[in-house]
C-alpha atoms as a PDB file:
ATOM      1  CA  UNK A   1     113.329 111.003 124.206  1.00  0.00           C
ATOM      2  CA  UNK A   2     110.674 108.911 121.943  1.00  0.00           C
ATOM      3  CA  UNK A   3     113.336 105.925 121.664  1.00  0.00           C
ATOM      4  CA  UNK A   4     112.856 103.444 124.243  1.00  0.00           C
ATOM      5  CA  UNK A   5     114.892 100.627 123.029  1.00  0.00           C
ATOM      6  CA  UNK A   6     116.629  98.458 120.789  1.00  0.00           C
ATOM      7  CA  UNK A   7     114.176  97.289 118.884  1.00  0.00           C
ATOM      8  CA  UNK A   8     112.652 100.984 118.046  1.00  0.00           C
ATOM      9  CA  UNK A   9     116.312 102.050 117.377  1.00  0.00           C
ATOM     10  CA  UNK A  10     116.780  99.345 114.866  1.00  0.00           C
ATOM     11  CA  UNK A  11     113.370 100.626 113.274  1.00  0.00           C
ATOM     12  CA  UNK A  12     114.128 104.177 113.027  1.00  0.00           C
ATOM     13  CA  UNK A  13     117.520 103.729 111.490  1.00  0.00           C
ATOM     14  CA  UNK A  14     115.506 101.383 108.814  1.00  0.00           C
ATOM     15  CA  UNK A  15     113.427 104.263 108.457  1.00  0.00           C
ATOM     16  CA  UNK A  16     116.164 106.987 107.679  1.00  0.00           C
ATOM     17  CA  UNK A  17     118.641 105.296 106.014  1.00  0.00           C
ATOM     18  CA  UNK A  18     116.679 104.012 103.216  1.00  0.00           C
ATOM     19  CA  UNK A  19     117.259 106.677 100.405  1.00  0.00           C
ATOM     20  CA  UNK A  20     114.766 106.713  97.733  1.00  0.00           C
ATOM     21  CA  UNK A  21     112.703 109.948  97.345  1.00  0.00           C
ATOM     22  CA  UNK A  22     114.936 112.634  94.450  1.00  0.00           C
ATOM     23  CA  UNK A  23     114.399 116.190  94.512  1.00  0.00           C
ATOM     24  CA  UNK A  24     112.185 116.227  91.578  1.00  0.00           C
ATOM     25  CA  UNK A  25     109.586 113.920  93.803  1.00  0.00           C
ATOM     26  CA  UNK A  26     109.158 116.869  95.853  1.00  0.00           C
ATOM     27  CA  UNK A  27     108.170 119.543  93.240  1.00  0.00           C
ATOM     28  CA  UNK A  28     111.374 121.543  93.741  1.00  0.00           C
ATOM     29  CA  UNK A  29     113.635 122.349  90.975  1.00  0.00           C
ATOM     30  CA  UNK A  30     117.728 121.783  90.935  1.00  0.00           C
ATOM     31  CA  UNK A  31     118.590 125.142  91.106  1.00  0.00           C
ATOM     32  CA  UNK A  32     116.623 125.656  94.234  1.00  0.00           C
ATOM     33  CA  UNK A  33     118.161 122.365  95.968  1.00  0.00           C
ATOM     34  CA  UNK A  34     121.724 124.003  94.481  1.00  0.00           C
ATOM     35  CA  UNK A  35     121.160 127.417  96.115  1.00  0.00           C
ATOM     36  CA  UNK A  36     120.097 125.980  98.971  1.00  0.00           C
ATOM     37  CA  UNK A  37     123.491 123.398  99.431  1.00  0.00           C
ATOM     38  CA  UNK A  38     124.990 126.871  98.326  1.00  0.00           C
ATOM     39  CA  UNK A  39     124.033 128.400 101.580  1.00  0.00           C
ATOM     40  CA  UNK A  40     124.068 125.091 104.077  1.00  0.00           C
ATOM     41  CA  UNK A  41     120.218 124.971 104.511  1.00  0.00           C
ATOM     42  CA  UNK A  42     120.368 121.595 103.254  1.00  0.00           C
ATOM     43  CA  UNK A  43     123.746 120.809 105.024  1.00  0.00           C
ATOM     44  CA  UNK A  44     123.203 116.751 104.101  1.00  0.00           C
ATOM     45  CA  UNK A  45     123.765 117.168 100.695  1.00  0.00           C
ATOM     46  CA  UNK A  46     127.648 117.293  99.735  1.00  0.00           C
ATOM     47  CA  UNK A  47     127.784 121.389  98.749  1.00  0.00           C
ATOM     48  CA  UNK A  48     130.581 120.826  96.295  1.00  0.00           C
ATOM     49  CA  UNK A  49     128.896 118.115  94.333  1.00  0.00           C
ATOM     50  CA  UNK A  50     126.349 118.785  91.512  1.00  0.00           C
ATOM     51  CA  UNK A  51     124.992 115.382  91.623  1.00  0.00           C
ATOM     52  CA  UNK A  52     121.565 115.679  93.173  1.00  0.00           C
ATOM     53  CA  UNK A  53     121.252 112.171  94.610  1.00  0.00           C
ATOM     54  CA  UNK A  54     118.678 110.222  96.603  1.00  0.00           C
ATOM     55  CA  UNK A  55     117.360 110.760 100.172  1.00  0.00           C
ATOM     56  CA  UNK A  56     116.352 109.354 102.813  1.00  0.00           C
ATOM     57  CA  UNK A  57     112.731 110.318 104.388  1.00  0.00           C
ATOM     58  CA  UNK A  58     113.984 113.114 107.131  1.00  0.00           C
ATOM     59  CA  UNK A  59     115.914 114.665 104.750  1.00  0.00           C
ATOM     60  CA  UNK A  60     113.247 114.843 102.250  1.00  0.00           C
ATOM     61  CA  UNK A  61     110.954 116.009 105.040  1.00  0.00           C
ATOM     62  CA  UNK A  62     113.247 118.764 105.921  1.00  0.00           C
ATOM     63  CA  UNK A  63     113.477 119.976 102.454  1.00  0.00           C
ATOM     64  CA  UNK A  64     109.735 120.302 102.544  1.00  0.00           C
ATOM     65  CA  UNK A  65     109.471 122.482 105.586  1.00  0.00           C
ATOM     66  CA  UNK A  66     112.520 124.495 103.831  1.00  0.00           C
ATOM     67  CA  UNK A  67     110.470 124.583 100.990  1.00  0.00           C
ATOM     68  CA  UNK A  68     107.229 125.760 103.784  1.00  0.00           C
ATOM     69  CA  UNK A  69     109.022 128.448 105.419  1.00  0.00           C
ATOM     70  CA  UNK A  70     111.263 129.490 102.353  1.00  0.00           C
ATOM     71  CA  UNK A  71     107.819 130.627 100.284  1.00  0.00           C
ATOM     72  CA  UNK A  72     106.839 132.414 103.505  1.00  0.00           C
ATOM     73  CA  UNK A  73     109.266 135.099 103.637  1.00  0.00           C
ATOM     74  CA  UNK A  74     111.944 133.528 105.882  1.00  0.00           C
ATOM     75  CA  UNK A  75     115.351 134.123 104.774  1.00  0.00           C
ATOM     76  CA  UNK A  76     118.480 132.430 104.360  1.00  0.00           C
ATOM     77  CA  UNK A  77     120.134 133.393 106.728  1.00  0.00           C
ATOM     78  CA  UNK A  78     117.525 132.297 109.594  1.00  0.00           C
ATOM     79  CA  UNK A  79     116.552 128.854 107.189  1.00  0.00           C
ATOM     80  CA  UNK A  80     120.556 128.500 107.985  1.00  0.00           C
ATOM     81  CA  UNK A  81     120.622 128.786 111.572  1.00  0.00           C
ATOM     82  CA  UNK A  82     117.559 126.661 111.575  1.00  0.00           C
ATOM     83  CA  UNK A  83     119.484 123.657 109.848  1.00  0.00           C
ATOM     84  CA  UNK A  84     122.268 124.114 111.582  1.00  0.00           C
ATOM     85  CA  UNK A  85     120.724 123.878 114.868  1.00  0.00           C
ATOM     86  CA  UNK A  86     118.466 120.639 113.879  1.00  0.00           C
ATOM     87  CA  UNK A  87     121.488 119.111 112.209  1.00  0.00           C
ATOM     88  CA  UNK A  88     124.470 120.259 113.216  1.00  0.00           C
ATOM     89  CA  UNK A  89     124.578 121.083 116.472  1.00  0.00           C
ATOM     90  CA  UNK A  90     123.193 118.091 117.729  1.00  0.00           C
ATOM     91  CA  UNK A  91     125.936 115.697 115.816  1.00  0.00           C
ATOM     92  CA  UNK A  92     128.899 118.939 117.501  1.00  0.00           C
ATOM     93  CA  UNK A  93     127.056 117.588 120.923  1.00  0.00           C
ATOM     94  CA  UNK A  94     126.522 114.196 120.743  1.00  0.00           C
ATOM     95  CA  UNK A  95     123.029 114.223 121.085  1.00  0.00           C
ATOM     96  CA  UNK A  96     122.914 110.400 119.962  1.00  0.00           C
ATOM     97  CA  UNK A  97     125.244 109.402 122.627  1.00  0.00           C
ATOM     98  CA  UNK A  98     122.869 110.644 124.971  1.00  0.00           C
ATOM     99  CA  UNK A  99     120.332 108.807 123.493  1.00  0.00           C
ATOM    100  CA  UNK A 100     121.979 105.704 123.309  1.00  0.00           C
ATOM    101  CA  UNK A 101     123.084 106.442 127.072  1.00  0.00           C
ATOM    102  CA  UNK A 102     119.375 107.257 128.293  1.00  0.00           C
ATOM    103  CA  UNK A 103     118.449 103.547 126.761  1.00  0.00           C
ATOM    104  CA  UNK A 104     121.082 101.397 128.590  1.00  0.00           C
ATOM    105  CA  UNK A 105     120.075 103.760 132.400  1.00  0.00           C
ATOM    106  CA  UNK A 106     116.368 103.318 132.053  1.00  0.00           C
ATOM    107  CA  UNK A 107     114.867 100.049 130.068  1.00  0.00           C
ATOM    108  CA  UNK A 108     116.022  96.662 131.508  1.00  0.00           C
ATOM    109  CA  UNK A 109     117.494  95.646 128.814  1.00  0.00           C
ATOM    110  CA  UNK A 110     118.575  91.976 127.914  1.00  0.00           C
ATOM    111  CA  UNK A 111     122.563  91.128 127.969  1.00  0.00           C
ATOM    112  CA  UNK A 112     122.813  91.076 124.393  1.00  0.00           C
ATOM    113  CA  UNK A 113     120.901  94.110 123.750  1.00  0.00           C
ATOM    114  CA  UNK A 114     122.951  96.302 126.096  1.00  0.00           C
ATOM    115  CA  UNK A 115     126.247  94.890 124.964  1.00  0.00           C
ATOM    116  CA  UNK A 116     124.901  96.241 121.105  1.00  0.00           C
ATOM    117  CA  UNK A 117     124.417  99.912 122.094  1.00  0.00           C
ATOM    118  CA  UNK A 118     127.317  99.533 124.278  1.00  0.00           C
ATOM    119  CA  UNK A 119     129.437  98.471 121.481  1.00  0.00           C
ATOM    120  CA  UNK A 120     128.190 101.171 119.377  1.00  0.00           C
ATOM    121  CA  UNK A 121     128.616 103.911 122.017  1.00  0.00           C
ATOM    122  CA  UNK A 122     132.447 102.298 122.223  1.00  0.00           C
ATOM    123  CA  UNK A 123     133.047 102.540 118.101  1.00  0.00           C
ATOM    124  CA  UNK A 124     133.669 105.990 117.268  1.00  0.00           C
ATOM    125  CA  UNK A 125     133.832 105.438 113.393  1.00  0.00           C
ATOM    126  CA  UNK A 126     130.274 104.670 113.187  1.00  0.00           C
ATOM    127  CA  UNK A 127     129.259 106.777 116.133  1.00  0.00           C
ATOM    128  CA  UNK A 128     130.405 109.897 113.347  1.00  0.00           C
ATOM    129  CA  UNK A 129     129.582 107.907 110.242  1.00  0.00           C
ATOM    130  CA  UNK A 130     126.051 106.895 111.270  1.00  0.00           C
ATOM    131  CA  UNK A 131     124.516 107.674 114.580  1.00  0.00           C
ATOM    132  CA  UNK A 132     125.585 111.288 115.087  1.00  0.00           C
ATOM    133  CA  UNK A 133     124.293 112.306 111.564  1.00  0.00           C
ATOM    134  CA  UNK A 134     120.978 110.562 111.785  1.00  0.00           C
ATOM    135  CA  UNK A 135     119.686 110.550 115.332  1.00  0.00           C
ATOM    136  CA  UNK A 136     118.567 114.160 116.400  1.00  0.00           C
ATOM    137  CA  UNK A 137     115.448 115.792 117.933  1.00  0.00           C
ATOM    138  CA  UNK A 138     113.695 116.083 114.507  1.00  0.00           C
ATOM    139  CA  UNK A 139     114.324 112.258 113.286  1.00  0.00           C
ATOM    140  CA  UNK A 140     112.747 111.712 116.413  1.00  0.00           C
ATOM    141  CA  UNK A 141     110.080 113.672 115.985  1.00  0.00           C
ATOM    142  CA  UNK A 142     109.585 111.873 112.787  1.00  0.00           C
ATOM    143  CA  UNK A 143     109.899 108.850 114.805  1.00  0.00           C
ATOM    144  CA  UNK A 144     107.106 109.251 116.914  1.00  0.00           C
ATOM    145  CA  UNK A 145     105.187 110.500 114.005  1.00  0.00           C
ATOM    146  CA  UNK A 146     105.607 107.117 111.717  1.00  0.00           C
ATOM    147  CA  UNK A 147     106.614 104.329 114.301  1.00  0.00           C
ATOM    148  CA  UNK A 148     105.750 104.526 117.731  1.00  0.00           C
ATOM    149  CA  UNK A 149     102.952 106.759 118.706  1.00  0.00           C
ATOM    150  CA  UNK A 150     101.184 108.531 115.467  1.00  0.00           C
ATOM    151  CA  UNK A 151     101.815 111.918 117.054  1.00  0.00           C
ATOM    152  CA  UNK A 152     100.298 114.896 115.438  1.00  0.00           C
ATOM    153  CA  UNK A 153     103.565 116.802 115.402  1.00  0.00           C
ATOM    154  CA  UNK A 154     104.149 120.409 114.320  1.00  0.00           C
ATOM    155  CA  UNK A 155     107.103 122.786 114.026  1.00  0.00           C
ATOM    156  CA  UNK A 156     106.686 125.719 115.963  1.00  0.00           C
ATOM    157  CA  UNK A 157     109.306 128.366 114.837  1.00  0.00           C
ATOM    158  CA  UNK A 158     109.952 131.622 116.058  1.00  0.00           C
ATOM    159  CA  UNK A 159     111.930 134.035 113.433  1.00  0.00           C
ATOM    160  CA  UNK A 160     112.501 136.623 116.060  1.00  0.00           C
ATOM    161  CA  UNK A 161     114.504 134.527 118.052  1.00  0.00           C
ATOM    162  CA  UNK A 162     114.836 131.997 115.521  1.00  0.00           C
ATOM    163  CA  UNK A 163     114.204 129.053 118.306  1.00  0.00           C
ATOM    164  CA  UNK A 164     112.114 126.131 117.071  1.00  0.00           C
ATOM    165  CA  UNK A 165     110.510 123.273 118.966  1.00  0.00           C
ATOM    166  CA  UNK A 166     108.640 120.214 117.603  1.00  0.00           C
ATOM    167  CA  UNK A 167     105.477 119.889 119.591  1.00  0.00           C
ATOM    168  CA  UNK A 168     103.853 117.082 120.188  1.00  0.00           C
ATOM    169  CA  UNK A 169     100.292 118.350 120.642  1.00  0.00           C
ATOM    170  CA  UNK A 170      97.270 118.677 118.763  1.00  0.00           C
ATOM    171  CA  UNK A 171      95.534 121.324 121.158  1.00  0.00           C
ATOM    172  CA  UNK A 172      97.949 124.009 121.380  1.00  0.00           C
ATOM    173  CA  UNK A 173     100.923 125.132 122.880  1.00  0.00           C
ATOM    174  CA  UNK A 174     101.809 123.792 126.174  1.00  0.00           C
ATOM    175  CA  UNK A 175     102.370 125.343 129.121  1.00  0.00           C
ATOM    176  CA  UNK A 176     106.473 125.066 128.588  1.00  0.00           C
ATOM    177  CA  UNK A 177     106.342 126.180 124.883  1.00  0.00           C
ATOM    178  CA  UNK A 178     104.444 129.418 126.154  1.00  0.00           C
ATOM    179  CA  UNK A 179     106.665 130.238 128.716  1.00  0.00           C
ATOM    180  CA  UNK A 180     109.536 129.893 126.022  1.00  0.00           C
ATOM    181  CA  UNK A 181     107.366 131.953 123.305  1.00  0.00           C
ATOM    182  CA  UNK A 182     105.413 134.069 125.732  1.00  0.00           C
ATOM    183  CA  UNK A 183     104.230 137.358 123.300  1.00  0.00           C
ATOM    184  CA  UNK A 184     106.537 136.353 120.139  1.00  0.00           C
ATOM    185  CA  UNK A 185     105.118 136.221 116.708  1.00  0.00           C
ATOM    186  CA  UNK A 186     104.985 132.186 115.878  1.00  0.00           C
ATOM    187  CA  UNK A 187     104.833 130.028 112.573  1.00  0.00           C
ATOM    188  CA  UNK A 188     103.371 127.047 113.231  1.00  0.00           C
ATOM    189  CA  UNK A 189     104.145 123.857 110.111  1.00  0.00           C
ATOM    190  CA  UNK A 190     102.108 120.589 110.928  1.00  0.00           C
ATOM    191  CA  UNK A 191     104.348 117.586 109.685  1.00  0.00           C
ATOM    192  CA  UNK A 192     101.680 115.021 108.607  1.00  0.00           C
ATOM    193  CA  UNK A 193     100.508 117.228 105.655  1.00  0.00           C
ATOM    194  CA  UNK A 194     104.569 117.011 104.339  1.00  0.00           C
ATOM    195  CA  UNK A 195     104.701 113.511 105.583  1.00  0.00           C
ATOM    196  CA  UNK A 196     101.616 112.166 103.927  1.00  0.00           C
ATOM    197  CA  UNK A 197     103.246 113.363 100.203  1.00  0.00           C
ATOM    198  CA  UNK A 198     106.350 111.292 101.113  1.00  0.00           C
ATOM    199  CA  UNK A 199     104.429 108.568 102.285  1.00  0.00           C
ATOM    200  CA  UNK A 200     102.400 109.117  99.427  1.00  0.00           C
ATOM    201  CA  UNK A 201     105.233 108.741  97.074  1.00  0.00           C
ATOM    202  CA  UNK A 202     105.959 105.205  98.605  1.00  0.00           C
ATOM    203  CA  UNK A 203     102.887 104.164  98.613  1.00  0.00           C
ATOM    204  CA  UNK A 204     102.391 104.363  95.072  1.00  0.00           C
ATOM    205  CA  UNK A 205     105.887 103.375  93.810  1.00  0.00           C
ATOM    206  CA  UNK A 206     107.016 100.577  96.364  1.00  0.00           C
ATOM    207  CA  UNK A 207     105.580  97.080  95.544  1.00  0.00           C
ATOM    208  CA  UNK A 208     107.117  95.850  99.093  1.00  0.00           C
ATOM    209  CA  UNK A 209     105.386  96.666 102.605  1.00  0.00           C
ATOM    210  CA  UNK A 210     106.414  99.589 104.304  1.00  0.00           C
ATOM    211  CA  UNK A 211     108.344  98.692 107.235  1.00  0.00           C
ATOM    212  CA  UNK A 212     106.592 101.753 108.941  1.00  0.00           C
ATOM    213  CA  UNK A 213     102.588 100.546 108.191  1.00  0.00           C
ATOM    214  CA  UNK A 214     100.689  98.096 110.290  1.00  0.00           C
ATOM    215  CA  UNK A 215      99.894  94.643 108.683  1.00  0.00           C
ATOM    216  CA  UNK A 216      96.537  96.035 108.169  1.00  0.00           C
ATOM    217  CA  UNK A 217      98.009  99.381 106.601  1.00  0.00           C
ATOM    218  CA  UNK A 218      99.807  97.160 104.027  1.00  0.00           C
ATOM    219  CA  UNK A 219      97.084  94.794 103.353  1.00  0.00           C
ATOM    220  CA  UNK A 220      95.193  98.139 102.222  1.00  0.00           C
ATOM    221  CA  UNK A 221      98.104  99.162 100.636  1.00  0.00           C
ATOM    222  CA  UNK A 222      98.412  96.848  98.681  1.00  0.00           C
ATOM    223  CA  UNK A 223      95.254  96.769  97.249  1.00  0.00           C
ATOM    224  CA  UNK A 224      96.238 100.446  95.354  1.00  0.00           C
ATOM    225  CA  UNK A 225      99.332  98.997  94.182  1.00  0.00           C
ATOM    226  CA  UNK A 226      98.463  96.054  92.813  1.00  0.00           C
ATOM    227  CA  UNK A 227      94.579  96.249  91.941  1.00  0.00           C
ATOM    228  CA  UNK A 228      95.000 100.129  90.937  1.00  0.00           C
ATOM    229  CA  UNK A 229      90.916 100.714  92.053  1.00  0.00           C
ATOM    230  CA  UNK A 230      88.952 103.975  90.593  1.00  0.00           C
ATOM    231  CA  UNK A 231      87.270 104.053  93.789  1.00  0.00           C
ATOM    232  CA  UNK A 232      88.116 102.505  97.313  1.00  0.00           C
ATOM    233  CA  UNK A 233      85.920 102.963 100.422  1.00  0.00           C
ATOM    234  CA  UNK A 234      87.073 102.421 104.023  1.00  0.00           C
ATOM    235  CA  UNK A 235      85.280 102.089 106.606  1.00  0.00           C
ATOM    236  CA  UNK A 236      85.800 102.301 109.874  1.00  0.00           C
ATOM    237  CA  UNK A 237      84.520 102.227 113.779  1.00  0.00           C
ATOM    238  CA  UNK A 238      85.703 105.938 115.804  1.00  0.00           C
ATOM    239  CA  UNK A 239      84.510 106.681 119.105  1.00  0.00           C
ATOM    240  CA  UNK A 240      81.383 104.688 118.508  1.00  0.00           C
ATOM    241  CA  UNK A 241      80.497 106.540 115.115  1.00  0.00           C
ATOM    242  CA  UNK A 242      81.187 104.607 112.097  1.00  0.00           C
ATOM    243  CA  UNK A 243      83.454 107.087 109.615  1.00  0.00           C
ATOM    244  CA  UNK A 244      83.425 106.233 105.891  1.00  0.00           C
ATOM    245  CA  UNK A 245      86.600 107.309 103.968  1.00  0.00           C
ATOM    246  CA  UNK A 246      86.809 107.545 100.419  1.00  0.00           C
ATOM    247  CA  UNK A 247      89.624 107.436  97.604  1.00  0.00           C
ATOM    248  CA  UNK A 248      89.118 108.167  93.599  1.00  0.00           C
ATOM    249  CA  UNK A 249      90.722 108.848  90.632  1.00  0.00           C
ATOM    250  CA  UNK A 250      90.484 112.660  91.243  1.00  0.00           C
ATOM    251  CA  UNK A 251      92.601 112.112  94.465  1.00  0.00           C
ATOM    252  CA  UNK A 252      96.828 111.426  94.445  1.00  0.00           C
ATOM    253  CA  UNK A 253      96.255 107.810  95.363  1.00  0.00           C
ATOM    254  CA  UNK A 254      98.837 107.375  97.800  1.00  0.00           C
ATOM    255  CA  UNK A 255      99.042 110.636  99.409  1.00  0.00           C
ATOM    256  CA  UNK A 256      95.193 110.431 100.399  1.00  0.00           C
ATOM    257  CA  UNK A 257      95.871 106.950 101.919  1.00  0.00           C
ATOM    258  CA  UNK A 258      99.036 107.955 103.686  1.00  0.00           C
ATOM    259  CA  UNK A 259      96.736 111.023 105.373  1.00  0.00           C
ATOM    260  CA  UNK A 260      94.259 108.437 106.401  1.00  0.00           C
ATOM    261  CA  UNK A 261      97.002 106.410 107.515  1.00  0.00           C
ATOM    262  CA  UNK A 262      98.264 109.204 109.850  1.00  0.00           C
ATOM    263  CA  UNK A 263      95.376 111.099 110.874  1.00  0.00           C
ATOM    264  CA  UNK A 264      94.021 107.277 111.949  1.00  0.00           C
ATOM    265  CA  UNK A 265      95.508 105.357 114.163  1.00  0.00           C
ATOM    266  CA  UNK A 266      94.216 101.469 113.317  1.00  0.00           C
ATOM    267  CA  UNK A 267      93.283  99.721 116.982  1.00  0.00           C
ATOM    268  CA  UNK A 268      95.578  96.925 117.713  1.00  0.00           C
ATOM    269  CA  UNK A 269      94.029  93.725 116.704  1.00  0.00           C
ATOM    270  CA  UNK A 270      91.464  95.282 113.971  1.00  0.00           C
ATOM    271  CA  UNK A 271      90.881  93.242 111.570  1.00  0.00           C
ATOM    272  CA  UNK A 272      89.345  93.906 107.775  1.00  0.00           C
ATOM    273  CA  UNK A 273      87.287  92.493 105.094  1.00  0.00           C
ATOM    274  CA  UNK A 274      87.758  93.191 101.570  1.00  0.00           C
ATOM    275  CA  UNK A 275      84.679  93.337  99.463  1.00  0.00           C
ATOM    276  CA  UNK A 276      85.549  93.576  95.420  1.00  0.00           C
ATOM    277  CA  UNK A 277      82.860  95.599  93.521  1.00  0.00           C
ATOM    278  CA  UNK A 278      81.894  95.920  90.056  1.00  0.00           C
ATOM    279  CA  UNK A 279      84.800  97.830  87.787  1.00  0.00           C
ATOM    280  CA  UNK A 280      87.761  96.958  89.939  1.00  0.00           C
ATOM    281  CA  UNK A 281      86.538  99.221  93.200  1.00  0.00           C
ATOM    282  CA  UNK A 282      86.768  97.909  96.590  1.00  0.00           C
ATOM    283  CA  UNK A 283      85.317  98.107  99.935  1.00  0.00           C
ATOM    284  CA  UNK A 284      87.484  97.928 102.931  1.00  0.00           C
ATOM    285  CA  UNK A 285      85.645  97.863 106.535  1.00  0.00           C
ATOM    286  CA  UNK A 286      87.751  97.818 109.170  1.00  0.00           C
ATOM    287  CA  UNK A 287      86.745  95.782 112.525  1.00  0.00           C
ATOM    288  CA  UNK A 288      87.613  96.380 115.815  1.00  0.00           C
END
């Protein structure tokens, strides 16, 4: 479980119930998404409607690694027992309850705070409406990926047996996932590749901070939003190196920030300074 308490449960449902990315934002056309709700690999989407309407980031997210393992050779069928095991059969078991339960048995929790989940755990209505749909091993997998940690997360999918399991590792398989996997053919999708377009997307559209960036992260952002540089250079201190990172006109703006974004996790405390250049370009250095 990557949700330790209140406070990161209030975040995440921020995080995935904000709908703003459309299907066209993805590169995918309508009859794809409509085949798709045709066959409930996109079970989130009403399959009766024809209105394609917004969503939220894990559901975009999914649709990418659809999208992934669709153009890969994987067939419906298995891309519908996938869904259906990442969406539905966690609501069917009440995986949020457990989550929710886990919370109150092993944070100390103030009064207030525990009487909140409590209530929710209590209120069926929104337990169905809300918390059962949206809380799930892969929204907290995204989670840990945007919020908490900056995990370098991958799906690790096995069409044989057509088990999946989000690792957490940047290595390789650990010693669990190759006892599960031991000798089967794998297909491994990293998430920050598919997360850095979305993030990308907000990035360049959203003139508000991100609720999911650092201060620092939307200080930088900002600058591309606003100020709209040809070139921006950040700089920055890793493992005693200094690492210079570098974003033109040639590059999708947002998407190459979001990927330095994820791939860097910003010490706590850091601070920057912003040096304008000639013709609108900046110089960010990061300080530890």
């Amino acid at each position: 479980m990557k949700i330790s308490n209140k406070e990161e449960l209030i975040k995440m449902g921020r995080l995935i119930s904000n709908q703003r990315f459309l299907p066209k934002d993805l590169d995918i056309t309508s009859r794809q998404i409509n085949y798709w709700k045709s066959r409930d690999i996109i079970p989130f989407f009403d399959k009766e409607s024809e209105k394609k309407g917004y969503m939220n980031l894990s559901e975009a997210l999914w649709i990418l690694i659809i999208n992934e393992l669709s153009n890969i050779g994987i067939d419906t069928k298995r891309l519908e027992r996938l869904s259906n095991d990442t969406w539905i059969k966690p609501f069917d078991e009440k995986y949020a309850d457990k989550v929710f339960k886990k919370i109150i048995t092993e944070n100390k929790l103030e009064k207030s705070d525990r009487e909140t989940i409590e209530h929710f755990l209590d209120f069926e209505p929104i337990m169905i409406s809300l918390f059962r749909k949206e809380l799930n091993p892969f929204t907290e997998a995204l989670n840990s990926s945007l919020l908490t940690n900056r995990n370098v997360i991958s799906l690790i999918y096995c069409p044989r047996t057509q088990e999946h399991h989000f690792n957490f590792n940047n290595i390789g398989l650990t010693s669990d996932l190759n006892n599960l996997f031991f000798g089967e053919t794998l297909i491994t999708i990293p998430l920050i590749p598919l997360l850095s377009k979305l993030v990308g997307i907000e990035i360049d559209n959203s003139n508000l901070d991100l609720t999911y960036l650092s201060a620092i992260e939307n200080q930088i952002r900002r600058i591309l939003f606003f100020d709209r540089p040809k070139f921006m250079e950040i700089s920055f201190q890793e493992d005693g190196n200094n690492k210079v990172y570098t974003i033109t006109e040639e590059h999708k703006k947002g998407e190459e920030l979001a990927k330095f974004f994820l791939n860097n996790k910003l010490p706590f405390g850091a601070k920057i300074l912003i040096e304008p250049r000639a013709q609108g370009n900046y110089k960010v250095t990061i300080k530890t």
